[in-house]
Protein backbone atom coordinates (compact mmCIF):
# COMPACT_ATOMS: atom_id res chain seq x y z
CA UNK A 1 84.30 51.32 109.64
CA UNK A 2 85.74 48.52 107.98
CA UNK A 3 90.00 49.28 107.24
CA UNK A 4 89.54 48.46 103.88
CA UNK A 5 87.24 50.96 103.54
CA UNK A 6 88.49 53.86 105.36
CA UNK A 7 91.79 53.52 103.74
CA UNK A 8 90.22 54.51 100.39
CA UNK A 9 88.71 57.32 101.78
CA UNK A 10 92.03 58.16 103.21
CA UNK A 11 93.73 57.81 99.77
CA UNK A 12 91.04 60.48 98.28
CA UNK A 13 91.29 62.80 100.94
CA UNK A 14 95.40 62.62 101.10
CA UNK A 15 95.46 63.54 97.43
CA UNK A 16 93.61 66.61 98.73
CA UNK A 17 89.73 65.50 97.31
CA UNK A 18 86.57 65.20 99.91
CA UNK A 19 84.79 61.70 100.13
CA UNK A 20 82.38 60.21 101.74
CA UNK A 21 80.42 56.58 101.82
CA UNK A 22 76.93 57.59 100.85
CA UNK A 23 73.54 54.83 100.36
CA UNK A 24 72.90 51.47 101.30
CA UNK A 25 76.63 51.31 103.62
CA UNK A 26 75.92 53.69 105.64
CA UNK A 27 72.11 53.40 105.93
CA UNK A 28 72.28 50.09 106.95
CA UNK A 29 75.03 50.31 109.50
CA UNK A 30 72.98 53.28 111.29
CA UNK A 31 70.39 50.13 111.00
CA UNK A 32 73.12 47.90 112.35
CA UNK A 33 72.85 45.40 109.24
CA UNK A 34 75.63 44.16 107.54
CA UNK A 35 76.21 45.10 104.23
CA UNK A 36 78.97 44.44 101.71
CA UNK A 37 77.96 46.94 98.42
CA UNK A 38 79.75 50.23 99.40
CA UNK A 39 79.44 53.02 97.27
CA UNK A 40 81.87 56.13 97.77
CA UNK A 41 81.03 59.52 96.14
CA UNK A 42 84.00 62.24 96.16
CA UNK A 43 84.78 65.08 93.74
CA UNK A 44 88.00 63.40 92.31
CA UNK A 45 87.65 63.18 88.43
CA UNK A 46 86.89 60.39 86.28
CA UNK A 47 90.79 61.01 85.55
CA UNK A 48 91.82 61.30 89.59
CA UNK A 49 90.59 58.13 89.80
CA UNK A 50 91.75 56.23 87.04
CA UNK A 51 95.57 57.38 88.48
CA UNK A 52 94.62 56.62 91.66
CA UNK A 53 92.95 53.15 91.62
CA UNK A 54 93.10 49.89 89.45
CA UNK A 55 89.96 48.84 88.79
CA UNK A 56 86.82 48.15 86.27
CA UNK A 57 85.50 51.82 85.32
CA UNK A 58 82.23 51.81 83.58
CA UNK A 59 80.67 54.49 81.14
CA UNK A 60 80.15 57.09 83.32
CA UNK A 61 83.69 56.91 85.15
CA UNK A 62 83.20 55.26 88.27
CA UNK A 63 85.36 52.56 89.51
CA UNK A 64 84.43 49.10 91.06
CA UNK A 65 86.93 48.02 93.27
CA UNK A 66 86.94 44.28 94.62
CA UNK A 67 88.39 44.40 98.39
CA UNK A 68 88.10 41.45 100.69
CA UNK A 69 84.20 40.50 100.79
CA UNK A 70 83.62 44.04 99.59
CA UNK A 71 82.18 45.80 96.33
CA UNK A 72 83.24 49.14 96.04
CA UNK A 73 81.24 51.75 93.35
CA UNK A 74 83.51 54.74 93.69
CA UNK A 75 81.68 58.22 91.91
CA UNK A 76 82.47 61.62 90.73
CA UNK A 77 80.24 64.02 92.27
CA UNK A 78 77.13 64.37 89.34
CA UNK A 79 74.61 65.86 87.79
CA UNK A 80 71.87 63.87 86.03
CA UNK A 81 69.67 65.75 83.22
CA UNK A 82 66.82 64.50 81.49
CA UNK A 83 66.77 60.16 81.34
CA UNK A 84 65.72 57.86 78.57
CA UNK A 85 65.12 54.38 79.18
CA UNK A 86 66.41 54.78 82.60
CA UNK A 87 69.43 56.49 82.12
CA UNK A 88 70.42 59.66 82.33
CA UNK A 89 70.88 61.49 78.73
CA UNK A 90 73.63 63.77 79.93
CA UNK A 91 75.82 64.16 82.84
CA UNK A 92 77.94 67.08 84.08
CA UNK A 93 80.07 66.62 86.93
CA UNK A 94 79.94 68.93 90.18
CA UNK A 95 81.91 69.89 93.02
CA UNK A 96 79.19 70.17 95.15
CA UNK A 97 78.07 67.04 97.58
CA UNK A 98 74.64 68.62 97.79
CA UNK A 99 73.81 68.39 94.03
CA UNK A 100 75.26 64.96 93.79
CA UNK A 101 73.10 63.42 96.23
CA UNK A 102 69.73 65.03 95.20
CA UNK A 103 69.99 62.83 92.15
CA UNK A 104 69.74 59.63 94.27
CA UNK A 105 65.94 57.90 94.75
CA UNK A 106 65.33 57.98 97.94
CA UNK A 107 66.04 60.12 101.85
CA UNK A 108 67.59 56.90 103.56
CA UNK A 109 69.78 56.73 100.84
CA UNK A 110 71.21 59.98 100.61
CA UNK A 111 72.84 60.11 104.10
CA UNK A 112 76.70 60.23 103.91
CA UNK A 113 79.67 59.29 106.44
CA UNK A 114 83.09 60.63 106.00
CA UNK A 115 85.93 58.18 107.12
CA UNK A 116 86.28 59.23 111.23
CA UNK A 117 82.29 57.90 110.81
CA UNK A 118 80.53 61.07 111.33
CA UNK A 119 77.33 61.64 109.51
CA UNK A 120 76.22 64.31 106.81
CA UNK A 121 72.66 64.88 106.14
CA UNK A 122 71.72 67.05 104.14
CA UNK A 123 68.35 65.97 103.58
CA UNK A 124 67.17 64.48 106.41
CA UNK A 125 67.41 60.78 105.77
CA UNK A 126 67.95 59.61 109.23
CA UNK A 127 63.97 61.55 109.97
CA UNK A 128 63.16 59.29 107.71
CA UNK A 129 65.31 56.26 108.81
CA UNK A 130 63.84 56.85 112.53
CA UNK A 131 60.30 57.42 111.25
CA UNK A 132 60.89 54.31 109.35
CA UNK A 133 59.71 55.62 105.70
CA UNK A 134 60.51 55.59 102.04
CA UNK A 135 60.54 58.97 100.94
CA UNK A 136 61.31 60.18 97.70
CA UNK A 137 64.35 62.59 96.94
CA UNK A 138 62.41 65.99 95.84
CA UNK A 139 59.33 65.60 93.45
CA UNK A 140 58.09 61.79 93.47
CA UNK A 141 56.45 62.07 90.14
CA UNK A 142 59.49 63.17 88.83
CA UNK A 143 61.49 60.63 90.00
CA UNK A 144 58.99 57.33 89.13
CA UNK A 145 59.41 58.40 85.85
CA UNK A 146 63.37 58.98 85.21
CA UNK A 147 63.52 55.57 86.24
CA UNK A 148 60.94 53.24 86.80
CA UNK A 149 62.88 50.36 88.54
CA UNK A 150 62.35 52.59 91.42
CA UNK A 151 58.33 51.95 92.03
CA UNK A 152 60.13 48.19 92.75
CA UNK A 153 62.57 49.36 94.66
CA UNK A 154 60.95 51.34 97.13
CA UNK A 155 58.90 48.15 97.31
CA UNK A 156 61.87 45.98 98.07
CA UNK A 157 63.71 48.42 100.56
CA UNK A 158 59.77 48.20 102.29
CA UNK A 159 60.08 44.77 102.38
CA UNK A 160 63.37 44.23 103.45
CA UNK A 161 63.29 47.08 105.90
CA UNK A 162 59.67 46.48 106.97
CA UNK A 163 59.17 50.58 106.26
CA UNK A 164 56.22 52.16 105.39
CA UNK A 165 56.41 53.86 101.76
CA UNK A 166 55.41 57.82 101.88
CA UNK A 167 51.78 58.60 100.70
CA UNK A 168 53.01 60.44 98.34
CA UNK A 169 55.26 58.22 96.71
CA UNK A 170 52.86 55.94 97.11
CA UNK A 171 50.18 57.55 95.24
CA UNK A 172 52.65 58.68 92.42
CA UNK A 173 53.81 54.69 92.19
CA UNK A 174 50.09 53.51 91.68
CA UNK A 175 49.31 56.40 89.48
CA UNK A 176 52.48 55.67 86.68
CA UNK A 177 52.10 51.70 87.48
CA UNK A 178 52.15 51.37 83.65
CA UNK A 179 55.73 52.84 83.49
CA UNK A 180 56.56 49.02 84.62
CA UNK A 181 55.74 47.77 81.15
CA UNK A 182 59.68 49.57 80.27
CA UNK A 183 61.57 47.76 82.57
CA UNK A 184 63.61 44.39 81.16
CA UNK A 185 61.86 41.12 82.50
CA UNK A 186 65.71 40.81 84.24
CA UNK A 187 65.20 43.94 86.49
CA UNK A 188 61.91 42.72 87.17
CA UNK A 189 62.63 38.98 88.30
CA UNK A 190 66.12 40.52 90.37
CA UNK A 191 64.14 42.62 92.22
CA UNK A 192 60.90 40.33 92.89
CA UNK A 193 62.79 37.62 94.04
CA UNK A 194 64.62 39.44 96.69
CA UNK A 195 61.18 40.56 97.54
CA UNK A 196 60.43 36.84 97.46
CA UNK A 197 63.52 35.79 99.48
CA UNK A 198 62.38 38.46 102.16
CA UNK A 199 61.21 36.40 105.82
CA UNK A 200 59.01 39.91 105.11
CA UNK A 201 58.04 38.83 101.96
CA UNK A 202 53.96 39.12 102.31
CA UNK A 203 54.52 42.59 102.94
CA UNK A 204 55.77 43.26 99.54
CA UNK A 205 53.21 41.01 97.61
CA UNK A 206 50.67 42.87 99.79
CA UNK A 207 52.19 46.04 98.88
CA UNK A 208 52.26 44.88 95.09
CA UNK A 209 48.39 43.84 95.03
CA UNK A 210 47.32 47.84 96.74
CA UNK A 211 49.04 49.61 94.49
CA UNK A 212 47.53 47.15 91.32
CA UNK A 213 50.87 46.28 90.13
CA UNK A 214 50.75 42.54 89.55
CA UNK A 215 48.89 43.30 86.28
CA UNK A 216 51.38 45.27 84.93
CA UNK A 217 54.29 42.52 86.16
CA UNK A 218 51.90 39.49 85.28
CA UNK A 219 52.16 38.33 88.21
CA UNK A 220 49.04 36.76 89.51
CA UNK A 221 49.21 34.72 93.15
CA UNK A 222 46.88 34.10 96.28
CA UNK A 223 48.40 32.11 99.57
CA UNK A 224 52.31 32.03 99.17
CA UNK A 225 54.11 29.94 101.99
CA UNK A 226 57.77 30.59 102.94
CA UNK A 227 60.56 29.06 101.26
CA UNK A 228 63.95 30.25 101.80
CA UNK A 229 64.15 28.13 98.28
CA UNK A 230 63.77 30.75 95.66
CA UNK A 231 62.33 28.36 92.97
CA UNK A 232 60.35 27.14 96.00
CA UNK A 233 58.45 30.93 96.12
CA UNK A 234 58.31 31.14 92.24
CA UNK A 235 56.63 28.08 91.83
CA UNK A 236 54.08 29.82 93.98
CA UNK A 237 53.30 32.48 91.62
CA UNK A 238 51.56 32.12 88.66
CA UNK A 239 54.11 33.85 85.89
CA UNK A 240 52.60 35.72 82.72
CA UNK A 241 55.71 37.19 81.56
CA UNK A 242 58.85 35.90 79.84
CA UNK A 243 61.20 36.42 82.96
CA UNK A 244 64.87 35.10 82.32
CA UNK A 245 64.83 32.11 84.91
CA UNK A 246 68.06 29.58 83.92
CA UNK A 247 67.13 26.33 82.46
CA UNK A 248 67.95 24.65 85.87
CA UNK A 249 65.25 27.03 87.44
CA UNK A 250 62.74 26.64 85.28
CA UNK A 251 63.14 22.49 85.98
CA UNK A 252 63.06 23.46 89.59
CA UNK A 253 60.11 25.34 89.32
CA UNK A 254 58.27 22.86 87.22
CA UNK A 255 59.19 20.01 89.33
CA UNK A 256 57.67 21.71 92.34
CA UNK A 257 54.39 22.92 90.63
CA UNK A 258 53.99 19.28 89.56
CA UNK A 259 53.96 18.27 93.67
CA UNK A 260 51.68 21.26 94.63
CA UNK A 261 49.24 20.26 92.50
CA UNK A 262 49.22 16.56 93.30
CA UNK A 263 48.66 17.43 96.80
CA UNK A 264 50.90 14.91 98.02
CA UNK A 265 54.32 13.65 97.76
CA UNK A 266 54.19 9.43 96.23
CA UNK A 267 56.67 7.64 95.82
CA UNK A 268 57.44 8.68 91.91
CA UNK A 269 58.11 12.15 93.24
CA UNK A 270 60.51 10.60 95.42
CA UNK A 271 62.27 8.73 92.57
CA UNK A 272 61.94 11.25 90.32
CA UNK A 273 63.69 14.54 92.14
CA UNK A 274 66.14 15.90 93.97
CA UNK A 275 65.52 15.53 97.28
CA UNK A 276 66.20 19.12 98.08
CA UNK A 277 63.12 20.05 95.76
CA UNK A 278 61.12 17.34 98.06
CA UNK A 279 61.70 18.93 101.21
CA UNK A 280 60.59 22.34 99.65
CA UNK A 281 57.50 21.06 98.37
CA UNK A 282 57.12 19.15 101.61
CA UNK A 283 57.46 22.31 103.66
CA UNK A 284 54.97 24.00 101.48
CA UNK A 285 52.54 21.43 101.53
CA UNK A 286 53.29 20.94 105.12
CA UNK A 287 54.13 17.40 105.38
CA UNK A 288 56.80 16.29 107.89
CA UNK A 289 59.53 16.57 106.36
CA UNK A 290 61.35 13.62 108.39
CA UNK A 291 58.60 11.45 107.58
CA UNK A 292 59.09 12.09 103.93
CA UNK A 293 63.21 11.36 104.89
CA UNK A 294 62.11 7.74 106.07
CA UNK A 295 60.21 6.97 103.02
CA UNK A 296 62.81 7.86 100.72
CA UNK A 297 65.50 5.78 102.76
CA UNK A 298 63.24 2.97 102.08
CA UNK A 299 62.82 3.03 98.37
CA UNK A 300 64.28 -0.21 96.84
CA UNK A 301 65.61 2.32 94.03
CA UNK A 302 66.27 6.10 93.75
CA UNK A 303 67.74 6.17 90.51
CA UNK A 304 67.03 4.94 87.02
CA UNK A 305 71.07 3.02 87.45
CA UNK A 306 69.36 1.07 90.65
CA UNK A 307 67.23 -0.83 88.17
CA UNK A 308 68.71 -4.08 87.62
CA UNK A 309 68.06 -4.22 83.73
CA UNK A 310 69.19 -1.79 81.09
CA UNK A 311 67.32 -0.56 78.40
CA UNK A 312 68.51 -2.66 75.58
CA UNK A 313 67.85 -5.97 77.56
CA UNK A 314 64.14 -4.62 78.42
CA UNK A 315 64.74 -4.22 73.91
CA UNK A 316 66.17 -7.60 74.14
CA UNK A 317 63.83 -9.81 76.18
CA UNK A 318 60.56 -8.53 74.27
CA UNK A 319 62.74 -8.65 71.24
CA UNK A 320 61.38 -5.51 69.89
CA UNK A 321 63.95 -2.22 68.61
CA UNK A 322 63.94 0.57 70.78
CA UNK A 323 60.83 2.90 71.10
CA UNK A 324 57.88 4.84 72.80
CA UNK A 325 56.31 1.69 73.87
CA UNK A 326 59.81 0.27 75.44
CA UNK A 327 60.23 3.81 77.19
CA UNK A 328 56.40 3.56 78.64
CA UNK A 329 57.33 -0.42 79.72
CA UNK A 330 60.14 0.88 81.50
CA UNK A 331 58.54 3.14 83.39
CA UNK A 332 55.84 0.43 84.41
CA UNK A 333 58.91 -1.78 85.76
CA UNK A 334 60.26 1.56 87.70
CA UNK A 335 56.69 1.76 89.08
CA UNK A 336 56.02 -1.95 89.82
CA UNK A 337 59.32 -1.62 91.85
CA UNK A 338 58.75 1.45 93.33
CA UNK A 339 55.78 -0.14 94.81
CA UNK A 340 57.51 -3.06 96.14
CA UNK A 341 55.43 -5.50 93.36
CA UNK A 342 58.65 -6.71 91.93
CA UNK A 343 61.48 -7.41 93.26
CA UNK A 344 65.04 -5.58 91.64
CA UNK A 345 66.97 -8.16 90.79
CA UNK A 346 67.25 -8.91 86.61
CA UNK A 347 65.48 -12.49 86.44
CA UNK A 348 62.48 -11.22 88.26
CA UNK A 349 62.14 -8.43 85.95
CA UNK A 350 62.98 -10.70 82.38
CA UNK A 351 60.42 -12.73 83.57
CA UNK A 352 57.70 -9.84 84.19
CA UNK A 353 58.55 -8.79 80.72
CA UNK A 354 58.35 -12.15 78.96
CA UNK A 355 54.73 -12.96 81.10
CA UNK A 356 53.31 -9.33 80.00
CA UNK A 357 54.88 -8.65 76.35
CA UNK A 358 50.88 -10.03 74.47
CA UNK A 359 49.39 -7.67 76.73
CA UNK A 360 52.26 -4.86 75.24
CA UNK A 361 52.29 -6.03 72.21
CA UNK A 362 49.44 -8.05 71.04
């Protein structure tokens, strides 16, 4: 156990309270996977902890604590009661380890470590860690629909873990697919992409087509290819819901669709993007990528600066003011020396203009 987490543990239990590292922690390391989001459940108050630690506490009185490389959720022992839009409507707070952990989703998840590392499971997670299975914490039905983010998530932890989910939970998550309608289109592109970003990745979209959830996410794809390029996989998929991609992702993605579909990678894709973006499409498309490299060294320009003219003497020479038609004549020059037909140097190109402006503007 990492020192900077034991010594918290330490802290609790010195002041005289129990605590343990429960979830994704301590699953994982039984996995032997790294893992840096460490959540610590203990029957110290909301109060105990805000006189024993500095850190952001949230509406329910846990603390986030910021050590090193690691993210640490520290919680009062709980009780949920009924939920509304995926959060609990009341919440009474326990002394008992048992009744805080039957709250959580799922088995793997509920198994906790105390700080000399030795493991309390109450419900046997690590069965279902061996047997390699998402199971749902009590009643599946129940649990789908107190939170619905939860159909994706046991879809993700699938993926990620390459587990099988529980026929049960299973059944249950194809059965309240429509549930997935409530969930922000944020919750929905985190966990997809992570699904995406998974070397396991067909797995999940598999696992998303049998249990018909793709409607419901409007999400619609065939053959995906590997990217470790996240815009790379979304540009994959065809998208029919608002999901909250930046501006710079959305470009991304655009740009990449726009190589897919030509089926080939010319020499105005080269000029045009990054080069990064090339090599994804490249990979996707499965071109050599160092082939592609060797073009683009060769390009007498790669940027719109490389052009030896500006845009007001293109304005100049034809003696026209600016507008569409100089914009489109621009791009003909770009082309013309893209394609090696001109040669970039500013008399060349004034005199390409001058021979050509009847046939621009006649």
């Amino acid at each position: 156990m990492k020192t900077e987490v034991k010594e918290i543990l330490e802290k609790l239990e010195n002041k005289g309270f129990k605590a343990y590292l429960v979830g994704g922690y301590v699953r994982d390391t039984l996995l032997s996977k790294t893992t840096y989001d460490i959540d610590i459940c203990t029957n110290a108050t909301t109060m105990d902890l805000m006189n024993l630690f500095t850190g952001d506490f949230n509406e329910y009185g846990s603390v986030r604590i910021k050590r090193d490389k690691f993210t640490i959720d520290i919680t009062s022992f709980r009780e949920e009661e009924e939920y509304q839009n995926r959060r609990p409507i009341s919440i009474s707070f326990t002394n008992s380890l048992k009744k805080d952990i039957v709250r959580r989703d799922f088995t793997i998840n509920t198994i906790c470590m105390d700080k000399e590392g030795k493991i309390i499971d109450l419900l046997n997670g690590k069965e279902d860690l061996k047997n390699k299975c998402i199971r749902a914490v009590g009643n599946p039905k129940v649990k789908i629909k107190e939170d619905p983010l939860r159909i994706l998530r046991a879809i993700r932890l699938a993926t990620l873990l390459d587990f099988s989910i529980e026929k049960e939970l299973k059944r249950e998550i194809k059965k309240n697919k429509i549930l997935l309608k409530s969930l922000s289109s944020y919750r929905i592109k985190e966990e997809i992409s992570k699904i995406l970003l998974s070397q396991n990745y067909k797995k999940g979209l598999k696992l998303l087509k049998e249990l018909s959830l793709c409607e419901e996410l409007g999400l619609y794809f065939k053959n995906v290819i590997y990217t470790s390029n996240i815009c790379g996989m979304w540009a994959q998929i065809q998208i029919h819901k608002n999901l909250p991609f930046t501006k710079k992702e959305k470009e991304n993605i655009v740009k990449i669709r726009k190589i897919l579909n030509s089926k080939k990678i010319s020499l105005e894709n080269l000029y045009e993007n990054e080069l990064n973006l090339i090599f994804v499409a490249a990979t996707l498309l499965k071109i050599n990528v160092f082939s592609i490299l060797k073009v683009y060294e060769n390009l007498p320009i790669h940027h719109r600066k490389d052009l030896q003219i500006s845009y007001q003497e293109i304005c100049t020479t034809l003696e026209v003011e600016p507008c569409q038609k100089v914009k489109e004549i621009e791009k003909e020059l770009i082309q013309k020396v893209l394609y090696k037909r001109i040669v970039n140097n500013n008399k060349n190109l004034k005199d390409y203009l001058r021979l050509h402006k009847m046939r621009w503007f006649h």
